[in-house]
Structure formats: structure tokens, C-alpha cells
N, C-alpha and C. Protein backbone atom coordinates (compact mmCIF):
# COMPACT_ATOMS: atom_id res chain seq x y z
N UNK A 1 0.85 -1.17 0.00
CA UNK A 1 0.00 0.00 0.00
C UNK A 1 0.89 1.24 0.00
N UNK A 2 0.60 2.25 -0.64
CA UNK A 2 1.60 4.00 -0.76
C UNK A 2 0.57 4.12 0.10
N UNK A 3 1.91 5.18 0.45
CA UNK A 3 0.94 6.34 1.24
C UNK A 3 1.62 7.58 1.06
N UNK A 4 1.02 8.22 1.61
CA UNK A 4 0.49 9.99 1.02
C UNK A 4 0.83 10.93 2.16
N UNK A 5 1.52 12.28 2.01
CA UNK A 5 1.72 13.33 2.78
C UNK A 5 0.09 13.84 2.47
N UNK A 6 0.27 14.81 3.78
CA UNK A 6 -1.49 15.19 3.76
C UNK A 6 -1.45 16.26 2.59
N UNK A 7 -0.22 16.98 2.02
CA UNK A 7 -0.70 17.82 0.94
C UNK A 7 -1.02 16.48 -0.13
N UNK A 8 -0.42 15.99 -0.36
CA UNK A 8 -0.38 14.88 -1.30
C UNK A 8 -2.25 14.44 -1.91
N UNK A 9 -2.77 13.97 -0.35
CA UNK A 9 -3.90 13.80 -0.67
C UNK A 9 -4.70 14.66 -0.43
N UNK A 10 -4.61 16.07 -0.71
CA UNK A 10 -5.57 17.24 -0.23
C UNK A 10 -5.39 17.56 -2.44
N UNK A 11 -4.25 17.02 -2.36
CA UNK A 11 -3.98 17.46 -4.26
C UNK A 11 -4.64 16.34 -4.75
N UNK A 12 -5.16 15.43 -4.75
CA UNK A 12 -5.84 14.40 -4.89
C UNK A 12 -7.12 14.52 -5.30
N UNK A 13 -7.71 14.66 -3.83
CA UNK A 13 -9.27 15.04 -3.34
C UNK A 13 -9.73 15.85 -4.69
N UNK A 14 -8.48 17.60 -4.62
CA UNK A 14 -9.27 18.02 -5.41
C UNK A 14 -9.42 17.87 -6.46
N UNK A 15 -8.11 17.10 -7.10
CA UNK A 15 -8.34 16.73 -9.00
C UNK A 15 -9.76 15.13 -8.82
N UNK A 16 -9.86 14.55 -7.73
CA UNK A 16 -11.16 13.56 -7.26
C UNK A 16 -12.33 13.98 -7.81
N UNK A 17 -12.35 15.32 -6.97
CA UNK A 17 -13.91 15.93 -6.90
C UNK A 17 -14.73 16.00 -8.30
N UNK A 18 -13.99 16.22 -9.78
CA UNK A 18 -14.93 16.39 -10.75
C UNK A 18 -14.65 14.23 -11.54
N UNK A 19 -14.04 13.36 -10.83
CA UNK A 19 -14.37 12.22 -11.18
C UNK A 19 -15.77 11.27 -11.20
N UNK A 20 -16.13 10.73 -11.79
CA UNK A 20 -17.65 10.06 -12.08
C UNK A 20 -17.37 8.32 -11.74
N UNK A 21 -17.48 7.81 -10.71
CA UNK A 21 -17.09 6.49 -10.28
C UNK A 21 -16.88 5.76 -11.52
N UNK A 22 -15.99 4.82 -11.51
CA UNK A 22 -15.66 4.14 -12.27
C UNK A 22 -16.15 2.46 -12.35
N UNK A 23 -16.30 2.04 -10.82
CA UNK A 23 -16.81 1.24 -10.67
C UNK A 23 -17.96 0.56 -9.43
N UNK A 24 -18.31 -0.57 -9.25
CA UNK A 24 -19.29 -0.21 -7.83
C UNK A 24 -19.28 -1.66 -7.14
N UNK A 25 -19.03 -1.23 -6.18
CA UNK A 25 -18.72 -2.41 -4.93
C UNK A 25 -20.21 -3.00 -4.76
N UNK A 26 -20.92 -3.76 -5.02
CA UNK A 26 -22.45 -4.13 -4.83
C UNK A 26 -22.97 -5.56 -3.28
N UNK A 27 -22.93 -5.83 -3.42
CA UNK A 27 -23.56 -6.89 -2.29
C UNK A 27 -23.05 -8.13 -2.09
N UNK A 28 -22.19 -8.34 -3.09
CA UNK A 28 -21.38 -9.80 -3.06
C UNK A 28 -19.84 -9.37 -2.66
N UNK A 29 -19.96 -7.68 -2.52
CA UNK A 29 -18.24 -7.72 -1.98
C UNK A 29 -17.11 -7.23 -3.32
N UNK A 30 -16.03 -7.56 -2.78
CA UNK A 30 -14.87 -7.58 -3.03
C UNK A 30 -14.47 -8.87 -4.31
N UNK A 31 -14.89 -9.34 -4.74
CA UNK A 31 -14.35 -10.41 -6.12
C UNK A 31 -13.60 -10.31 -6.58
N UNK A 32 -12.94 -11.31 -7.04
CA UNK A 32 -11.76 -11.38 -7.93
C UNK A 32 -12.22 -10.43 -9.35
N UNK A 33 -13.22 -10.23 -10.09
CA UNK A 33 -13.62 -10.04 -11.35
C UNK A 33 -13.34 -8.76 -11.18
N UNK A 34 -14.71 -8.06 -9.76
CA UNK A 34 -14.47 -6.53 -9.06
C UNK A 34 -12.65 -5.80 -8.94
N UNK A 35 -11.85 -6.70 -8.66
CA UNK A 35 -10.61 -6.18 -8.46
C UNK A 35 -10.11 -6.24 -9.61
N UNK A 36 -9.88 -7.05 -10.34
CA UNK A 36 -9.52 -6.92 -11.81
C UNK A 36 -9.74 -5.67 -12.42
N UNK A 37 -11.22 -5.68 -12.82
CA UNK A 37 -12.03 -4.72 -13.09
C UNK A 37 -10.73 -2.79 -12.52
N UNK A 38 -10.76 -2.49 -11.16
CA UNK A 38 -10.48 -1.60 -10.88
C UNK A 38 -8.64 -1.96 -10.93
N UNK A 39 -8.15 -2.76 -11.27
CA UNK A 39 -6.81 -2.44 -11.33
C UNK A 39 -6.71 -2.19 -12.56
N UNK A 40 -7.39 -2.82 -13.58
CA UNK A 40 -7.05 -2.55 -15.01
C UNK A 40 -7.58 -0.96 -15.30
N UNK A 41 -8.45 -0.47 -14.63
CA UNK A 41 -8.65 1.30 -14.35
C UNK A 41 -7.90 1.99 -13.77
N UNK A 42 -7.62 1.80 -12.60
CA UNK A 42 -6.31 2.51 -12.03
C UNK A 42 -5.27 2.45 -13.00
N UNK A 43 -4.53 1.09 -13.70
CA UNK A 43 -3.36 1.42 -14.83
C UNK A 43 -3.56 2.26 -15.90
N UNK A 44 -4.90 2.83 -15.91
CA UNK A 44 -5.46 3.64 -17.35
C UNK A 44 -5.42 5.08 -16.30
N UNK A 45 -6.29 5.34 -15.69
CA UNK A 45 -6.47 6.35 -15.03
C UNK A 45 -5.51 7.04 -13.68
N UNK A 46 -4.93 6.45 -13.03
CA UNK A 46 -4.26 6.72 -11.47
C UNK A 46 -5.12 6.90 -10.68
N UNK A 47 -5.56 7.35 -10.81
CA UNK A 47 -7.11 8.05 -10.12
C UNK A 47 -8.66 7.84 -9.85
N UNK A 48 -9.06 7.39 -9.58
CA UNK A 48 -10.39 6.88 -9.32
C UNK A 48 -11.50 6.87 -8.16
N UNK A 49 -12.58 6.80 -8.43
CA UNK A 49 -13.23 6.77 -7.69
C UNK A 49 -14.23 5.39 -7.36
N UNK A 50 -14.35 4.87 -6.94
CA UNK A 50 -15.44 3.64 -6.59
C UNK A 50 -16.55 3.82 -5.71
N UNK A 51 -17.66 3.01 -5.96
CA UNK A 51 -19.29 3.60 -5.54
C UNK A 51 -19.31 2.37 -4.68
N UNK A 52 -19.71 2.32 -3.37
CA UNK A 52 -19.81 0.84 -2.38
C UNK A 52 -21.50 1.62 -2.35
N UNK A 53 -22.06 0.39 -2.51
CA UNK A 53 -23.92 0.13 -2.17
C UNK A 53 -23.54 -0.49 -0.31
N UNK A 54 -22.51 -0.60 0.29
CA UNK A 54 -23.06 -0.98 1.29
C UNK A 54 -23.35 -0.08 2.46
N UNK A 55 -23.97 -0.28 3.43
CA UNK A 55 -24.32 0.85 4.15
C UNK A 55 -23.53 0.95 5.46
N UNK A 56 -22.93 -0.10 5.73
CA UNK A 56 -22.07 0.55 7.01
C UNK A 56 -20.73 0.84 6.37
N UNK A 57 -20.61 2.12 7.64
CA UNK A 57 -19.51 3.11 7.48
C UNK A 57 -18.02 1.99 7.68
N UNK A 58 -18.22 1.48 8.44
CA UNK A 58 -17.03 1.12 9.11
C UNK A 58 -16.28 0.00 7.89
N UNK A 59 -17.39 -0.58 7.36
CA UNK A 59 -17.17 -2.13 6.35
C UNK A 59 -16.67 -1.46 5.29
N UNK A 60 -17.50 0.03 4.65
CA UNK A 60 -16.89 0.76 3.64
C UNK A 60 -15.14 1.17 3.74
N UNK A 61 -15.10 1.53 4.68
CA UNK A 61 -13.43 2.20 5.23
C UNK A 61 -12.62 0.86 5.29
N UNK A 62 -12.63 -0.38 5.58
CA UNK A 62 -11.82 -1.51 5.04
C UNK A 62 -12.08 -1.92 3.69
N UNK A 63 -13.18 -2.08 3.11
CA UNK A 63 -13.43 -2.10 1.69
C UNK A 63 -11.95 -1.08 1.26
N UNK A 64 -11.67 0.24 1.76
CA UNK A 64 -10.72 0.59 1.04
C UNK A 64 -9.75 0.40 1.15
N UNK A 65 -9.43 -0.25 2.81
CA UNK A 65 -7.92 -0.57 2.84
C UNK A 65 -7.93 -2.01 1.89
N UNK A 66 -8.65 -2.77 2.19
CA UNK A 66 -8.01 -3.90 1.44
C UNK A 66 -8.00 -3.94 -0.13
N UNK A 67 -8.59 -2.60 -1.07
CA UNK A 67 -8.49 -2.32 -2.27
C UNK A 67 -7.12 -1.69 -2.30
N UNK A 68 -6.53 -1.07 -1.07
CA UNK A 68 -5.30 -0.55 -1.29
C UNK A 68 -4.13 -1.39 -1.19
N UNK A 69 -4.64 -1.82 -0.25
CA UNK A 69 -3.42 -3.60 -0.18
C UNK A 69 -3.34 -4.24 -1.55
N UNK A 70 -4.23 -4.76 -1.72
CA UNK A 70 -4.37 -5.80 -2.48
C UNK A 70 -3.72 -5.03 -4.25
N UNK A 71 -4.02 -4.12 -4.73
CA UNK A 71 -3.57 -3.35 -5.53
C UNK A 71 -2.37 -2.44 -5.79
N UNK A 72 -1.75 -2.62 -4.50
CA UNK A 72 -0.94 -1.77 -4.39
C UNK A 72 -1.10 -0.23 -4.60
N UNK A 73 -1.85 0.43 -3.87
CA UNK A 73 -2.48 1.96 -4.26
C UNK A 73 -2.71 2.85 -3.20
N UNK A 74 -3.19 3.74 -2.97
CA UNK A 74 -3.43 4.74 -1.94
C UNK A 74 -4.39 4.54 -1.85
N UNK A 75 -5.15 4.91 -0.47
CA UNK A 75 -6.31 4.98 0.01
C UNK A 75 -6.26 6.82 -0.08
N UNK A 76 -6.98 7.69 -1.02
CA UNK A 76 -6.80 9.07 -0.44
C UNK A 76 -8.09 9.97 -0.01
N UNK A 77 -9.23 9.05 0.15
CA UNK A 77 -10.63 9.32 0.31
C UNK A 77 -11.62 8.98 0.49
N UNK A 78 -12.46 8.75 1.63
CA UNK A 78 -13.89 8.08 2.07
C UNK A 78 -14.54 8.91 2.41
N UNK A 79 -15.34 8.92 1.29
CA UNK A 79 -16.83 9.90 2.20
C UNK A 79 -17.72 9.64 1.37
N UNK A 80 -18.99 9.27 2.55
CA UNK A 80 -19.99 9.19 1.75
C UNK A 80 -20.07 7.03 1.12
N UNK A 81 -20.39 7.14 0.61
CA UNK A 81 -20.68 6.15 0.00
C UNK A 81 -19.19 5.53 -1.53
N UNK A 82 -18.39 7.03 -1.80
CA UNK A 82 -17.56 7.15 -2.48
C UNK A 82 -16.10 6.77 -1.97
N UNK A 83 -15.38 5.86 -2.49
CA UNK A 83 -13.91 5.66 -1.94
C UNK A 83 -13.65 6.22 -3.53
N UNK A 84 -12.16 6.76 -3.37
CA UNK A 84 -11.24 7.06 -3.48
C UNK A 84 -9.35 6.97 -3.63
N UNK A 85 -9.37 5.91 -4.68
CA UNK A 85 -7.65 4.84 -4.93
C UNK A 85 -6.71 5.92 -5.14
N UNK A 86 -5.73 5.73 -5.47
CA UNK A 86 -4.99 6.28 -6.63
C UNK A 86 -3.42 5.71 -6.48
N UNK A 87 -3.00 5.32 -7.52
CA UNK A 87 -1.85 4.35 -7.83
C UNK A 87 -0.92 5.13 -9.15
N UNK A 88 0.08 5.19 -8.73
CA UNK A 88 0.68 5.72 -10.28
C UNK A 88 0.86 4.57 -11.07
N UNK A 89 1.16 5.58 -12.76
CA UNK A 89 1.09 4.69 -13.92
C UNK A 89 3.26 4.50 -13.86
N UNK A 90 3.31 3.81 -14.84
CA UNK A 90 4.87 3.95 -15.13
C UNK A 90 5.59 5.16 -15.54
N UNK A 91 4.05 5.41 -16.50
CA UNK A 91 4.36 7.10 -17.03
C UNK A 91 3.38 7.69 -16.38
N UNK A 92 4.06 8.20 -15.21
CA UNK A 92 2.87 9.20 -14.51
C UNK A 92 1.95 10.79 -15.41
N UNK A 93 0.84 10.23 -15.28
CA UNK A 93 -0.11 11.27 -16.06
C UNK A 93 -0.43 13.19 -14.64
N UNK A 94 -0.35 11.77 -13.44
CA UNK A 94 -0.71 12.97 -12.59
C UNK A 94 0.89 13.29 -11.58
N UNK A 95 1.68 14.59 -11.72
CA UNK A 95 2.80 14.63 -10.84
C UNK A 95 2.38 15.00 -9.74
N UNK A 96 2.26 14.71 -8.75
CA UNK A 96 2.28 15.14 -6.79
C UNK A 96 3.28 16.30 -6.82
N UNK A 97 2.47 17.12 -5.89
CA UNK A 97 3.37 18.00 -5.11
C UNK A 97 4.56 17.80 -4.45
């Protein structure tokens, strides 16, 4: 898992805010297909956003650590119903502060 200086993910958030989820965590979880799915987006994008249908707070906020584990990526955002990855490419599209 990366991790992030707090400017790091405050520069994040805001290039986040005009993103349109990419994908959606639904009722069966975490899947092999679901992770596929968002790593082969993160290598296109860095950046992303994901939509969880589930309703507790707490299950959502590991939903993201273990998307960050498992992917090797940042966790740089939970709120709401919306998580928030971001992983660099080889050729980074987005440079950090």
C-alpha cells in the first residue's frame, strides 16, 4: 500500500472531486472479477473513484484498505458512500506536489 503526505492527498481530493465512479462495490463484496475490473482502471487512469452500495460506514473504510493492499495503491478518500484509490502509472499522467 503507498501512502500519502497530507498535501499529497488534499492534491488528490481536489483533481477527485470532478471524477464520475468508475466502478461499484455491490452486495457480493470484493471479487476477484471486481478487483480486476479496478486495477485494469487505475493502470489507465491513477485516479479513481469507486461507488460501495453498502451501508455501514465502518465495512466501507476496510473495503478501502483492502483495495489498497491488495492493488498496491493509496487509500486518499472516504466519504460518503464514495472511496477514493490512486496508484501511479509507469508514465505518470498525474505529478504530486
Amino acid at each position: 500500500m503507498l501512502t500519502l503526505t497530507a498535501g499529497q492527498r488534499r492534491f488528490l481530493r481536489a483533481r477527485a472531486h470532478a471524477l464520475e465512479p468508475t466502478a461499484m462495490i455491490g452486495s457480493a463484496g470484493l471479487t476477484p472479477a471486481l478487483l480486476k475490473e479496478i486495477d485494469r482502471t487505475l493502470a489507465k487512469h491513477e485516479l479513481i473513484k469507486v461507488r460501495s452500495l453498502t451501508a455501514d460506514r465502518d465495512q466501507r473504510g476496510t473495503m478501502l484498505n483492502e483495495l489498497a493492499e491488495q492493488l498496491s495503491a493509496a487509500p486518499v478518500q472516504h466519504i460518503g458512500k464514495i472511496l477514493v484509490l490512486y496508484r501511479p502509472s509507469e508514465k505518470p499522467a498525474i505529478v504530486l506536489p
